[in-house]
PDB file of N, CA and C in Angstrom:
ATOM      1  N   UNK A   1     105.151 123.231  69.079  1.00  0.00           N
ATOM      2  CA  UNK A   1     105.950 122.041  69.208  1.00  0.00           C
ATOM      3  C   UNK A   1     107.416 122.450  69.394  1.00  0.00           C
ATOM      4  N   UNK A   2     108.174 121.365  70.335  1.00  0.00           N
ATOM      5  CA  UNK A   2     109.753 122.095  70.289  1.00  0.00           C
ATOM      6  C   UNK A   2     110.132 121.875  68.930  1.00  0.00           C
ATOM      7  N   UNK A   3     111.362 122.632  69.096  1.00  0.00           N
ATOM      8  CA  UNK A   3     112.117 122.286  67.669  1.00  0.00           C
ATOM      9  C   UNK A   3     112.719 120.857  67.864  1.00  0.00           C
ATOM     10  N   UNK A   4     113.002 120.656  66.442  1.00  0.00           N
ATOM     11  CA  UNK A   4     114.415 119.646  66.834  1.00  0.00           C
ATOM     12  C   UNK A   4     115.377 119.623  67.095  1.00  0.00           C
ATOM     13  N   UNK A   5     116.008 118.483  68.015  1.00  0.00           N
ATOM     14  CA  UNK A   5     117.122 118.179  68.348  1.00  0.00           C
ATOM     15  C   UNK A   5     118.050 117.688  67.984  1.00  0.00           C
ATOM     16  N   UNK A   6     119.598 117.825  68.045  1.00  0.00           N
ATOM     17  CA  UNK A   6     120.482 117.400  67.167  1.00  0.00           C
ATOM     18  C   UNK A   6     120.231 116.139  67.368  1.00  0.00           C
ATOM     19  N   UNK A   7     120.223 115.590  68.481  1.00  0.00           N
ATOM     20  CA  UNK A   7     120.138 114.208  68.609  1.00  0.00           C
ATOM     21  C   UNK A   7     118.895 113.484  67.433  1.00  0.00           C
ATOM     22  N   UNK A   8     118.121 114.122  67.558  1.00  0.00           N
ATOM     23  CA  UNK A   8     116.891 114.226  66.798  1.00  0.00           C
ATOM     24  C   UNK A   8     117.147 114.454  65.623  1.00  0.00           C
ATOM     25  N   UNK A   9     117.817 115.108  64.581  1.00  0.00           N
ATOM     26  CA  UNK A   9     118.220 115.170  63.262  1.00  0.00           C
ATOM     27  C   UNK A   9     119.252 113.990  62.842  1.00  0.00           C
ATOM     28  N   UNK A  10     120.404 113.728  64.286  1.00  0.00           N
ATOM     29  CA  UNK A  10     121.219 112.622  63.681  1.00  0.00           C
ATOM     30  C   UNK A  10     120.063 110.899  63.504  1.00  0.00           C
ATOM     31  N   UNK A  11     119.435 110.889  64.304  1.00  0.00           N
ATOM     32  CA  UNK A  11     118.472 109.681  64.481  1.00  0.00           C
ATOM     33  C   UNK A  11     117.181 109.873  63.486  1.00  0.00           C
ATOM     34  N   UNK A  12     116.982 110.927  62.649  1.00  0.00           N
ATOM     35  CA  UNK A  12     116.386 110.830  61.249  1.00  0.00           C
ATOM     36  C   UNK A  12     117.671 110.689  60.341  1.00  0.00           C
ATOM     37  N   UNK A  13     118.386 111.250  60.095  1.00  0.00           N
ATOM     38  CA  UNK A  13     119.033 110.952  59.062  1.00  0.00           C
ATOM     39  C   UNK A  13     119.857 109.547  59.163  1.00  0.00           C
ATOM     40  N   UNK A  14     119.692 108.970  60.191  1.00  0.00           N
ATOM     41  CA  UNK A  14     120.302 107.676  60.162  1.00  0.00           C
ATOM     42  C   UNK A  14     119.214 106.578  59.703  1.00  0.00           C
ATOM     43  N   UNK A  15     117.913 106.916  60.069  1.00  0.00           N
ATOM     44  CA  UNK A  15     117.360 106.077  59.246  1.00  0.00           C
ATOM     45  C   UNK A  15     116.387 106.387  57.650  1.00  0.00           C
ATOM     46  N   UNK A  16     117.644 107.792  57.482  1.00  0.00           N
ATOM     47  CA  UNK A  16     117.410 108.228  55.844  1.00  0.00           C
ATOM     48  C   UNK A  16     118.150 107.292  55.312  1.00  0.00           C
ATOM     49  N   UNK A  17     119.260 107.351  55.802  1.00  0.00           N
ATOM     50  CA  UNK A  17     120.291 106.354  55.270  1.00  0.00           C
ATOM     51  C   UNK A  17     120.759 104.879  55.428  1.00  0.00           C
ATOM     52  N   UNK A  18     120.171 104.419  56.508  1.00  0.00           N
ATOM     53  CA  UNK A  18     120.049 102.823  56.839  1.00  0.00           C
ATOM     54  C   UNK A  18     118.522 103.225  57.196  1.00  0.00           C
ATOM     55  N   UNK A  19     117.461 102.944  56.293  1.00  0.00           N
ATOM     56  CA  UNK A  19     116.190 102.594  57.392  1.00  0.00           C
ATOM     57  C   UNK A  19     115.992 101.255  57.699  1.00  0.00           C
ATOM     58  N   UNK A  20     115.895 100.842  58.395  1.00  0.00           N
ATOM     59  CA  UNK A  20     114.932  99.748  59.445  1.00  0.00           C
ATOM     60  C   UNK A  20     113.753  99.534  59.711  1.00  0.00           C
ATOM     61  N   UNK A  21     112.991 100.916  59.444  1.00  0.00           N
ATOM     62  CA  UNK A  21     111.159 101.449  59.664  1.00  0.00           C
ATOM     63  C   UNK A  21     111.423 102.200  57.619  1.00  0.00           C
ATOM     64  N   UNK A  22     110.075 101.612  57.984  1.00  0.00           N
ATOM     65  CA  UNK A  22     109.777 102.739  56.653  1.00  0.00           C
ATOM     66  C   UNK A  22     109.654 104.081  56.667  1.00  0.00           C
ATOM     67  N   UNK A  23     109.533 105.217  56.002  1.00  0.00           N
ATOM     68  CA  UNK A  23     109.783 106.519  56.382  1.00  0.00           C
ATOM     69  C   UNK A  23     108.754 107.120  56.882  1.00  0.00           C
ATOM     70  N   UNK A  24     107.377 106.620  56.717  1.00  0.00           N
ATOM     71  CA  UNK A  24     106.121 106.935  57.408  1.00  0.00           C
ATOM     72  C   UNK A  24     106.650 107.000  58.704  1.00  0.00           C
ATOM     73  N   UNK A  25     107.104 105.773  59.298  1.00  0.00           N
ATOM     74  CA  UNK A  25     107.207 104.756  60.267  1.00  0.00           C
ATOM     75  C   UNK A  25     107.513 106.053  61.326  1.00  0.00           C
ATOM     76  N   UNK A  26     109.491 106.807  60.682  1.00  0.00           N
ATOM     77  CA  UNK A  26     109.813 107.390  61.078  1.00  0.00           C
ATOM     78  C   UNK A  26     109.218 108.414  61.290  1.00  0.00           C
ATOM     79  N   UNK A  27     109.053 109.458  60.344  1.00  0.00           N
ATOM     80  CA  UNK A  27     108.210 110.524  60.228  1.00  0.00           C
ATOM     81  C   UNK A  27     106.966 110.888  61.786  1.00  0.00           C
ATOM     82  N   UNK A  28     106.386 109.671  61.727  1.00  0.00           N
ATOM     83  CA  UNK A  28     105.063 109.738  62.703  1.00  0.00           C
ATOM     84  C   UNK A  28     105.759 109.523  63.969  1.00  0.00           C
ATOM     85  N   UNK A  29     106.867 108.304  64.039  1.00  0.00           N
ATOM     86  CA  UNK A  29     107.472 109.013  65.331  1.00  0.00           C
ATOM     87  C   UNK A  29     107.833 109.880  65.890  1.00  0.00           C
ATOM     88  N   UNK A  30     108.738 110.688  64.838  1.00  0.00           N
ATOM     89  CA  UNK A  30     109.194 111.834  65.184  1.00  0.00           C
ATOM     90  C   UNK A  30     108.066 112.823  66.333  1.00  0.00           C
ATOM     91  N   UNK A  31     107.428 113.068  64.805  1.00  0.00           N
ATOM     92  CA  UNK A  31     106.155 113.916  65.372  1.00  0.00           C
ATOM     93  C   UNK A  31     105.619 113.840  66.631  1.00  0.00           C
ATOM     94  N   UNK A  32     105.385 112.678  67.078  1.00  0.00           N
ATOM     95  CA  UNK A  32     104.396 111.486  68.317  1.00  0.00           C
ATOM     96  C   UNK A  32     105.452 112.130  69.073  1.00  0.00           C
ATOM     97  N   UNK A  33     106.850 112.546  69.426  1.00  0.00           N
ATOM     98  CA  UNK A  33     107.724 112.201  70.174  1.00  0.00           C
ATOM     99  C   UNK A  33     107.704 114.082  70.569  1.00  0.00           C
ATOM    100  N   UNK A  34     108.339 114.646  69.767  1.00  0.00           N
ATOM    101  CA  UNK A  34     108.065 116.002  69.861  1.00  0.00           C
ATOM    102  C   UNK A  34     106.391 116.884  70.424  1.00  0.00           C
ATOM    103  N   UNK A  35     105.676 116.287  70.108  1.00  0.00           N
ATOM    104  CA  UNK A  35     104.105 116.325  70.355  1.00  0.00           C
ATOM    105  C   UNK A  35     103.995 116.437  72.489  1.00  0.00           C
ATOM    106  N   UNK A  36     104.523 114.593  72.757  1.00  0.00           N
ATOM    107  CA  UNK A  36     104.985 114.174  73.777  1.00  0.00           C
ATOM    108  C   UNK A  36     105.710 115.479  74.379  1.00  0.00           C
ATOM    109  N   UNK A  37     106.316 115.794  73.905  1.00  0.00           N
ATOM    110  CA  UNK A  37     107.436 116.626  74.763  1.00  0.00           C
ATOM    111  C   UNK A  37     107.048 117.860  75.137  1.00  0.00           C
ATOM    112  N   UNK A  38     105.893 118.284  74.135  1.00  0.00           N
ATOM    113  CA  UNK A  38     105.329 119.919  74.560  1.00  0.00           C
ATOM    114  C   UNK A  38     104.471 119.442  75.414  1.00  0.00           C
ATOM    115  N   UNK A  39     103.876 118.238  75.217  1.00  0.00           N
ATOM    116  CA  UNK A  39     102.580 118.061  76.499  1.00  0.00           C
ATOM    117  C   UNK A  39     103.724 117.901  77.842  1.00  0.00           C
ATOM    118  N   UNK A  40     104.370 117.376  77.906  1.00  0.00           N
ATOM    119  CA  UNK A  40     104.954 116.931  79.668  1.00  0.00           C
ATOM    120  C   UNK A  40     105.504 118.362  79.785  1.00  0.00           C
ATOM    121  N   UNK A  41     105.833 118.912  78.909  1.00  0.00           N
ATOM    122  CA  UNK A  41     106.742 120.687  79.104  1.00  0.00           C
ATOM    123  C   UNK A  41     105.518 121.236  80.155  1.00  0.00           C
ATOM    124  N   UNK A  42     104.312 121.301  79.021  1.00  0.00           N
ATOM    125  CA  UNK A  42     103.007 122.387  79.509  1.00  0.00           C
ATOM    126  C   UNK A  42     102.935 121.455  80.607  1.00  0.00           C
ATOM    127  N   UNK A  43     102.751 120.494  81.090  1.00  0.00           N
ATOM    128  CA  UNK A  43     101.863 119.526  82.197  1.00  0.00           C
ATOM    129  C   UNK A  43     102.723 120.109  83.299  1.00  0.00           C
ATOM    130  N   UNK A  44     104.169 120.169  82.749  1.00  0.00           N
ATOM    131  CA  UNK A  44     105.294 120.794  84.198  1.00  0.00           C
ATOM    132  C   UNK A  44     104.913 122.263  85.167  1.00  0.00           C
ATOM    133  N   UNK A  45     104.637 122.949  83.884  1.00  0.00           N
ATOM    134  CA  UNK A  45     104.926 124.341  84.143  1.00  0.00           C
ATOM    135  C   UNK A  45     103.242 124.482  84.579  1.00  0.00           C
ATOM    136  N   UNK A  46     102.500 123.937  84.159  1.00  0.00           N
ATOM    137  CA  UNK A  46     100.944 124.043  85.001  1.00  0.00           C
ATOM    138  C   UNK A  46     100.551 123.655  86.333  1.00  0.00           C
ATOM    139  N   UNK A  47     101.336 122.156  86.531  1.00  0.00           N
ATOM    140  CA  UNK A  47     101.821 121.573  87.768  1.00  0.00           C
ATOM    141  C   UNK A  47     102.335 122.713  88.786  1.00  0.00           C
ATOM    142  N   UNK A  48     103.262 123.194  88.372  1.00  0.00           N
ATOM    143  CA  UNK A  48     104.306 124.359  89.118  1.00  0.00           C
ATOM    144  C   UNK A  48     103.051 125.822  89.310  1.00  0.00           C
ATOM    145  N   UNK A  49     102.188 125.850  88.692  1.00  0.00           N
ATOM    146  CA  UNK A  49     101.856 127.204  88.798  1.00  0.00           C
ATOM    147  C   UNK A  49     100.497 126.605  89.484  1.00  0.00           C
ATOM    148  N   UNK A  50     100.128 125.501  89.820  1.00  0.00           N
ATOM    149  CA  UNK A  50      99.192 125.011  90.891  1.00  0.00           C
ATOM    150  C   UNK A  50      99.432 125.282  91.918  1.00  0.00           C
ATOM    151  N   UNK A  51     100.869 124.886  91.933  1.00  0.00           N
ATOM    152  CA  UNK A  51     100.872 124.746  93.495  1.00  0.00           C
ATOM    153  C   UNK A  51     101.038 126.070  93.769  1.00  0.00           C
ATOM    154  N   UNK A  52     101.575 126.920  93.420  1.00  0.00           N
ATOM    155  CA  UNK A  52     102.276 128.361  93.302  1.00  0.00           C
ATOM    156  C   UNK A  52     102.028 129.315  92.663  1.00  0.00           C
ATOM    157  N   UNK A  53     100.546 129.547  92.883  1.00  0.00           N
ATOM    158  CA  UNK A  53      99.637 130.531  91.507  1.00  0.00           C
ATOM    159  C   UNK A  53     100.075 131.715  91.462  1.00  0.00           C
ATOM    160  N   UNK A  54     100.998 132.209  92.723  1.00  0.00           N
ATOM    161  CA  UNK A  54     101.573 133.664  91.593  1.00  0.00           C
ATOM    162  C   UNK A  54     102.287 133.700  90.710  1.00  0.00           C
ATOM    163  N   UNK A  55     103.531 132.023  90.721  1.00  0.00           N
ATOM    164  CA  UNK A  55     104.362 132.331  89.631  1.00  0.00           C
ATOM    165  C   UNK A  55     103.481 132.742  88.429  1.00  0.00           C
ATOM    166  N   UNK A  56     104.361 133.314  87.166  1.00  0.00           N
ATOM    167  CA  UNK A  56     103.813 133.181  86.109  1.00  0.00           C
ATOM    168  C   UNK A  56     104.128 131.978  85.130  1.00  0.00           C
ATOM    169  N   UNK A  57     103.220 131.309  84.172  1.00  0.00           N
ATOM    170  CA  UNK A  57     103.846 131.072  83.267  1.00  0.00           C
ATOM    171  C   UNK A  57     104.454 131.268  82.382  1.00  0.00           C
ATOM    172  N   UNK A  58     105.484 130.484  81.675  1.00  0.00           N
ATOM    173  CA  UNK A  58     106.083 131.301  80.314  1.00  0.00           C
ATOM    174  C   UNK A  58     104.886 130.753  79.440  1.00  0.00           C
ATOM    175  N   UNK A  59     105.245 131.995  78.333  1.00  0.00           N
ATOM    176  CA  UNK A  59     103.922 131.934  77.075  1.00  0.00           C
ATOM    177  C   UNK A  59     104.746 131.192  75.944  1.00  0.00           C
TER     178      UNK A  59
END
């Protein structure tokens, strides 16, 4: 999974400190969102090495 992002640490701790969602709420987004982001990463770089099977991928 990527790491997090600052943007991503200021938008948890803002709703450490004002929540709006309950912390589950947050929590599982987070996750769901970061999750999201390694799949479209891998979907890119597999895409790219379809069309172009010598590149390599990164590991």
């Amino acid at each position: 999974m990527i790491p997090l992002s600052c943007n991503e640490i200021r938008r948890l701790w803002a709703t450490l400190t004002d929540p709006a969602h309950p912390p589950t709420h947050t929590d599982h987004w987070s996750l769901w969102r970061r999750r999201h982001q390694t799949r479209a990463r891998h979907s890119h770089y597999q895409r790219q090495h379809d069309k172009h099977p010598t590149l390599r991928l990164p590991i």
